[in-house]
Protein backbone atom coordinates (compact mmCIF):
# COMPACT_ATOMS: atom_id res chain seq x y z
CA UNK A 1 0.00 0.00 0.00
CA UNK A 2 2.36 2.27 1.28
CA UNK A 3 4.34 0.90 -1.82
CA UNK A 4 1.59 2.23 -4.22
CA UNK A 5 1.23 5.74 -2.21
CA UNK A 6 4.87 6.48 -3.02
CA UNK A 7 4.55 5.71 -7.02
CA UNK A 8 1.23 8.32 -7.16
CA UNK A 9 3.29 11.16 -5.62
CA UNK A 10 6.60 10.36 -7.46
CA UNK A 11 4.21 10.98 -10.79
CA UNK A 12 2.71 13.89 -9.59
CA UNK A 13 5.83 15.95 -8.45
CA UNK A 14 7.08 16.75 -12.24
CA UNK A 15 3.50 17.73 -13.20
CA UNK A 16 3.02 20.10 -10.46
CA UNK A 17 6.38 21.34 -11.49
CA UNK A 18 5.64 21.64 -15.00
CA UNK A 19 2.13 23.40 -13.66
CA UNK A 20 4.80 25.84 -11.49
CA UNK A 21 6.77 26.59 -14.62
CA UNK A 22 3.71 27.38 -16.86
CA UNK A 23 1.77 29.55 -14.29
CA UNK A 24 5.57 31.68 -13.72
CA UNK A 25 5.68 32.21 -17.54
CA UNK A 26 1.80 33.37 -17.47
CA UNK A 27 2.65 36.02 -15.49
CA UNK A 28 5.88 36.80 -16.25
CA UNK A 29 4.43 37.55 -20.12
CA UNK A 30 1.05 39.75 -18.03
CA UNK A 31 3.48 41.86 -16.46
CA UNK A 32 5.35 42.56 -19.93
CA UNK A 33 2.10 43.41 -21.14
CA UNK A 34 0.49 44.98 -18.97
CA UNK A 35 2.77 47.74 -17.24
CA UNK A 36 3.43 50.20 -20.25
CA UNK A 37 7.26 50.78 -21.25
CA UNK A 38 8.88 53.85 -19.70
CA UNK A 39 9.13 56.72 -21.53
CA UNK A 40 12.45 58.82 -22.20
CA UNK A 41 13.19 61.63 -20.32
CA UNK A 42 13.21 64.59 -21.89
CA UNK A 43 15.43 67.98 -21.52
CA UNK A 44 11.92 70.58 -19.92
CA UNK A 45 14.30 73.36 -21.62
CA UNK A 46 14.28 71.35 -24.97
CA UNK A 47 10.48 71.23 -24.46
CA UNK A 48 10.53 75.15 -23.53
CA UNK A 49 12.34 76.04 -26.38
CA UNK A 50 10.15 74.49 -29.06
CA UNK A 51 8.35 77.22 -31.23
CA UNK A 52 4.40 76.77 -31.06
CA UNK A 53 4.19 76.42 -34.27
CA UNK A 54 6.93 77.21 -37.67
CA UNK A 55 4.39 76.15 -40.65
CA UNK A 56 2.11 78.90 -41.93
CA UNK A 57 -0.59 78.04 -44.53
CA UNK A 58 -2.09 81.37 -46.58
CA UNK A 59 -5.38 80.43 -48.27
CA UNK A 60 -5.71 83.01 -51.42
CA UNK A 61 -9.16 82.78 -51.81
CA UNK A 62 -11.23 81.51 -55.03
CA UNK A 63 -9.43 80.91 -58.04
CA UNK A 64 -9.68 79.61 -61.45
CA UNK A 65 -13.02 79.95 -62.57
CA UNK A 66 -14.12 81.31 -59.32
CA UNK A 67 -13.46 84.76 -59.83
CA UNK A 68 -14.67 85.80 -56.36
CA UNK A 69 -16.02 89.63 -56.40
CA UNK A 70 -15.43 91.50 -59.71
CA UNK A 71 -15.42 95.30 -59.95
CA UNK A 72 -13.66 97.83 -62.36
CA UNK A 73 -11.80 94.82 -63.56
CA UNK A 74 -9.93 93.67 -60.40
CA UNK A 75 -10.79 90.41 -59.26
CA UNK A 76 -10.58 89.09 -55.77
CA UNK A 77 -8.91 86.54 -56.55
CA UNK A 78 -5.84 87.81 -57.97
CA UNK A 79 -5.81 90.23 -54.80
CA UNK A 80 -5.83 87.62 -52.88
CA UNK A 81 -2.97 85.66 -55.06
CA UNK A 82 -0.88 88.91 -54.77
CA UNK A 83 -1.08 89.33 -51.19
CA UNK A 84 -0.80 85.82 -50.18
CA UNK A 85 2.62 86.13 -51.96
CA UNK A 86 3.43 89.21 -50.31
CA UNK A 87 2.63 87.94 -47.03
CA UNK A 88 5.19 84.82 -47.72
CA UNK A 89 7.94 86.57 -48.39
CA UNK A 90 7.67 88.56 -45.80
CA UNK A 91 6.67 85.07 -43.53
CA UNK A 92 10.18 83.28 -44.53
CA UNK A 93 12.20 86.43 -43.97
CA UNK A 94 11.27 85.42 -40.17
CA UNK A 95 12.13 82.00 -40.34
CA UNK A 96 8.57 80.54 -40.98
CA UNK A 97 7.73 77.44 -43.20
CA UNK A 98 4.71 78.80 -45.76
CA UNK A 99 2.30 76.97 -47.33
CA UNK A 100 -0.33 78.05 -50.20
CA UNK A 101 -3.39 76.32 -50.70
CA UNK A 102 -2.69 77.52 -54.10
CA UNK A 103 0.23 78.81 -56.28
CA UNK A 104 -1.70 80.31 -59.19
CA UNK A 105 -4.72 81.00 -60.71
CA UNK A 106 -5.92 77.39 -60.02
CA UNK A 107 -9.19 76.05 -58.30
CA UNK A 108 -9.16 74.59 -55.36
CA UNK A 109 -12.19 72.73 -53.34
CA UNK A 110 -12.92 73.95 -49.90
CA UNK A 111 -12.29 70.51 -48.53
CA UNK A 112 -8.71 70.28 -50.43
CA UNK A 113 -8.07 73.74 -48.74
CA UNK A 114 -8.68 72.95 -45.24
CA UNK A 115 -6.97 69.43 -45.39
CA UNK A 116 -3.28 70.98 -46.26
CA UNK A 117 -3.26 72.81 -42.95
CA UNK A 118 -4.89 69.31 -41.33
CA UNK A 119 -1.84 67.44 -42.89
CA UNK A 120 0.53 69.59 -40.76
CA UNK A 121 1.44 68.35 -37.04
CA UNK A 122 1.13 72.23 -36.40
CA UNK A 123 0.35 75.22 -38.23
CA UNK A 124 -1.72 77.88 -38.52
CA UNK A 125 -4.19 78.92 -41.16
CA UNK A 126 -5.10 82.29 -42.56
CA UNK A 127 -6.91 82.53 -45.49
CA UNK A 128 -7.06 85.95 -47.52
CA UNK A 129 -10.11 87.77 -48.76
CA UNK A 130 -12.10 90.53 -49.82
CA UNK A 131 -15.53 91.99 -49.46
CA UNK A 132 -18.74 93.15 -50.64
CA UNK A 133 -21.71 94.69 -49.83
CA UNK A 134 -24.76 96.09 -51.39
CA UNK A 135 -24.17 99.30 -49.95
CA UNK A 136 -21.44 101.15 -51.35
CA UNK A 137 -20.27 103.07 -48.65
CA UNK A 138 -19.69 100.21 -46.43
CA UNK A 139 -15.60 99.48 -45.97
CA UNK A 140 -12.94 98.58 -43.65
CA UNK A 141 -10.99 95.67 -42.84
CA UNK A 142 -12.55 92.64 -40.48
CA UNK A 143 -11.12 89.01 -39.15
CA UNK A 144 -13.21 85.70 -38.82
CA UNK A 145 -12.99 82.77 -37.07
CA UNK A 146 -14.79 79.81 -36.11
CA UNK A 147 -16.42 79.50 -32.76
CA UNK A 148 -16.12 75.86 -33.14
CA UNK A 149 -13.97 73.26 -35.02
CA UNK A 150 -15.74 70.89 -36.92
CA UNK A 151 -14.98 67.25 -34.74
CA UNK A 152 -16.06 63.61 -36.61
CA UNK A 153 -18.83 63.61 -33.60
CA UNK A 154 -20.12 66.40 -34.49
CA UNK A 155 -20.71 65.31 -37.97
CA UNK A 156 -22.27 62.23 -37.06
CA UNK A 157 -24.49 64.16 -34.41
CA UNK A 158 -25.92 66.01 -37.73
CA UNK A 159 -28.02 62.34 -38.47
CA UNK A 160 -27.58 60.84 -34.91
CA UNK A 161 -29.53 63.02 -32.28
CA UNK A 162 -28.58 61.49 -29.48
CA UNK A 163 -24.81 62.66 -29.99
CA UNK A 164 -25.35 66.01 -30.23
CA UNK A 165 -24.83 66.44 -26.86
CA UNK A 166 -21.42 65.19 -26.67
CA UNK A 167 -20.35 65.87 -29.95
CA UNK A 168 -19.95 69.51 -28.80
CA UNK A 169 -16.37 70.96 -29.09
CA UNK A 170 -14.21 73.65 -26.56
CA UNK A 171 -14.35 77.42 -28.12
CA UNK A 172 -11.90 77.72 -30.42
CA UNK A 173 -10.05 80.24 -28.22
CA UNK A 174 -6.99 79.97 -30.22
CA UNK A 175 -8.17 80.81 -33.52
CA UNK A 176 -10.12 84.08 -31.83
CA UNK A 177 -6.42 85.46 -30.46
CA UNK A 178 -4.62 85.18 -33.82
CA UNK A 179 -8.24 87.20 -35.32
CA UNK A 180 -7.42 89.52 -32.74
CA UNK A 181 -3.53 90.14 -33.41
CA UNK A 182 -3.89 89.97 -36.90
CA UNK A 183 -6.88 92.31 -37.10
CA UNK A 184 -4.64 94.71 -34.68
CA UNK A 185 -2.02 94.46 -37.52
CA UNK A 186 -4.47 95.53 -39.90
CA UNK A 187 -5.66 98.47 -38.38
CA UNK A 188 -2.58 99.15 -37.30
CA UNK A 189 -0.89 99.42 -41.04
CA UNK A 190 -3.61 100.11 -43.02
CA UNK A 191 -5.12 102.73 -40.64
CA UNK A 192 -8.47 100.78 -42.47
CA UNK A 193 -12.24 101.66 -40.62
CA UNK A 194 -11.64 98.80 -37.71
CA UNK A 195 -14.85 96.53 -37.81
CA UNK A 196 -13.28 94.11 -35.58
CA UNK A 197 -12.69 90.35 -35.31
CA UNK A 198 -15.84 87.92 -36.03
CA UNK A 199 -17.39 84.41 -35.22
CA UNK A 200 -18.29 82.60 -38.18
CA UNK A 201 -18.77 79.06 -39.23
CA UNK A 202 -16.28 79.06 -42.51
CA UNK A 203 -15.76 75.86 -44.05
CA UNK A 204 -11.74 76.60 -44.34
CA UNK A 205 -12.44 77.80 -40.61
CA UNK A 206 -14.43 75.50 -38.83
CA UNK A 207 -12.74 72.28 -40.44
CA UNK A 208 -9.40 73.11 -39.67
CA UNK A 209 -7.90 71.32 -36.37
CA UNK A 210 -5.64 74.39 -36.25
CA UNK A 211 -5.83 78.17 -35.42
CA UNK A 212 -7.81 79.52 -38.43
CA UNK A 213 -9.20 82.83 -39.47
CA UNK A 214 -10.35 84.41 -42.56
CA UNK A 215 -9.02 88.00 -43.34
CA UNK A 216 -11.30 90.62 -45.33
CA UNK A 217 -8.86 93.17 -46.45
CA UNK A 218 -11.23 95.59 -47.57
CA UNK A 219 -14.50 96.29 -49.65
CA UNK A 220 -14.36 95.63 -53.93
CA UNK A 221 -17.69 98.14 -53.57
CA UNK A 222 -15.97 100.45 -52.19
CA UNK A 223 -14.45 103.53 -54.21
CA UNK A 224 -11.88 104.18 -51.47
CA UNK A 225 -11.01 100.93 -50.95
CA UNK A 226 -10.98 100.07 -54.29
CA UNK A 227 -8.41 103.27 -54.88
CA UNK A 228 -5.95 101.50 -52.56
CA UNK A 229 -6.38 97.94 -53.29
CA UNK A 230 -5.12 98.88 -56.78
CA UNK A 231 -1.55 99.92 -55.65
CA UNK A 232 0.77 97.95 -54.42
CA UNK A 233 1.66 99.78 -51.60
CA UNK A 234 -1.46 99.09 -49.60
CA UNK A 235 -1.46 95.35 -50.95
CA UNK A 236 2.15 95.13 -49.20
CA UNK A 237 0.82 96.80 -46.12
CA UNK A 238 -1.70 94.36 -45.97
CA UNK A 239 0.63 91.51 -46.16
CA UNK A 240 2.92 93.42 -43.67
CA UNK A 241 -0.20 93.00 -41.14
CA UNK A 242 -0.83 89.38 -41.51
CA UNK A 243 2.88 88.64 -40.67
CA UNK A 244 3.04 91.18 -38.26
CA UNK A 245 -0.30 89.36 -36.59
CA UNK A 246 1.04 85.99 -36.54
CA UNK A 247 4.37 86.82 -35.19
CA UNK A 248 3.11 88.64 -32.84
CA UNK A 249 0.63 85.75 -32.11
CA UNK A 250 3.67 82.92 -31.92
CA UNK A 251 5.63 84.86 -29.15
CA UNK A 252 2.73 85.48 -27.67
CA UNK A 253 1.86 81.43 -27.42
CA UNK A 254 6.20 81.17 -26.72
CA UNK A 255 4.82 83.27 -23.86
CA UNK A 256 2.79 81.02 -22.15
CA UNK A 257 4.05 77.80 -22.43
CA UNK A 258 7.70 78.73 -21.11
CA UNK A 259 7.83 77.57 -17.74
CA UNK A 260 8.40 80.12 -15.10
CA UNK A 261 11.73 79.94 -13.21
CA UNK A 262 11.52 78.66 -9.94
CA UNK A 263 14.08 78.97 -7.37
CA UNK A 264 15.39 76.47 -5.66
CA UNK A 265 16.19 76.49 -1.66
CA UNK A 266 20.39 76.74 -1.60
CA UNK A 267 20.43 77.74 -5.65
CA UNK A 268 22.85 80.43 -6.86
């Protein structure tokens, strides 16, 4: 018997140790899995130093067939063609990347427009108009933006009710400061009639993931206006404004995300 006792437990010693081996390996592989890998450290004054943003896309608006307004024989959107180049030049002088949502007199979808600032990592997006209005005396130089961005929820909330409480976004509080410094700029230069900075719900505005604003550098049905937008002068003072605005609007940003100095007990 005792004989018979001894033979069970001699067979059941390498299974339990096999059992041992597997459950050690189980858990070794869970913990691999499961605690996440350690990130690298990284230098905080690296991390300070990094510009806000270096890519700046300039939307001249229309194009090809799309004329935009017409008066007298100047068409919007070779103002807006002019400037944008204007505005670049004066862009790379400070160092900044520039991007054109169009090079010539080409045509260019609304959707293709806002995707080459979503195809940046960061950036910001102006794009460059001008205005009309039924009454002639009407003129000045105004700034849009979008109260919103445009999120995937919120699209689907347009044919799923019940999402359009979440799909709501933040205010697009970054897109209203560069309105503000670039329509400062404006003012500033141009000493235009100031009719301020504006929420609206653009396309190129509210579906870009970046700061975006639209810039209305003055009124086509406008005889003053008209008078300057011919010469290049005021075009260049225009373009002088919008990279005035968004430097301005980059320190600004540097500004706030450098960490403040903090002395330490003992330091020098």
């Amino acid at each position: 018997m005792f004989g018979r006792v001894n033979r069970h437990r001699g067979t059941g010693r390498p299974l339990l140790a096999w059992l041992g081996l597997a459950l050690m390996a189980v858990s070794f592989a869970w913990l691999q899995f499961s605690i996440p890998p350690s990130s690298p450290r990284t230098d905080p004054r690296a991390a300070a130093a990094e510009e806000p943003f270096n890519v700046v896309v300039l939307d001249p608006g229309h194009g090809g067939q799309d004329s935009g307004t017409m008066k007298a024989g100047i068409l919007e959107k070779e103002l807006a063609l002019d400037v944008a180049h204007r505005a670049e030049r004066r862009l790379q002088l400070q160092g900044a990347t520039v991007l054109l949502t169009r090079n010539g007199d080409t045509h260019v979808s609304l959707t293709d427009r806002a995707a080459v600032a979503n195809q940046q990592r960061n950036c910001v997006f102006i794009s460059i108009h001008f205005d009309h209005a039924a009454r002639p005396a009407a003129t000045g130089v105004e700034t849009y933006y979008a109260v919103r961005p445009v999120s995937i929820a919120a699209r689907a909330a347009s044919w799923l009710p019940f999402l359009q409480r979440t799909a709501l976004e933040p205010a697009n509080a970054e897109s209203q400061n560069l309105a503000s410094f670039i329509q400062e700029a404006l003012v500033t230069q141009t000493q235009a009639v100031n009719r301020g900075t504006t929420a609206q719900q653009f396309f190129v505005l509210a579906n870009v993931r970046h700061p975006a604003v639209l810039v209305e550098g003055g009124f086509l049905t406008n005889t003053d206006d008209m008078s300057k937008l011919a010469t290049e002068d005021y075009r260049e003072q225009l373009a002088v404004a919008i990279s005035d605005g968004v430097m301005r609007y980059r320190e600004a940003r540097r500004r706030r995300q450098t960490p403040l100095a903090v002395s330490l007990p003992g330091g020098e």
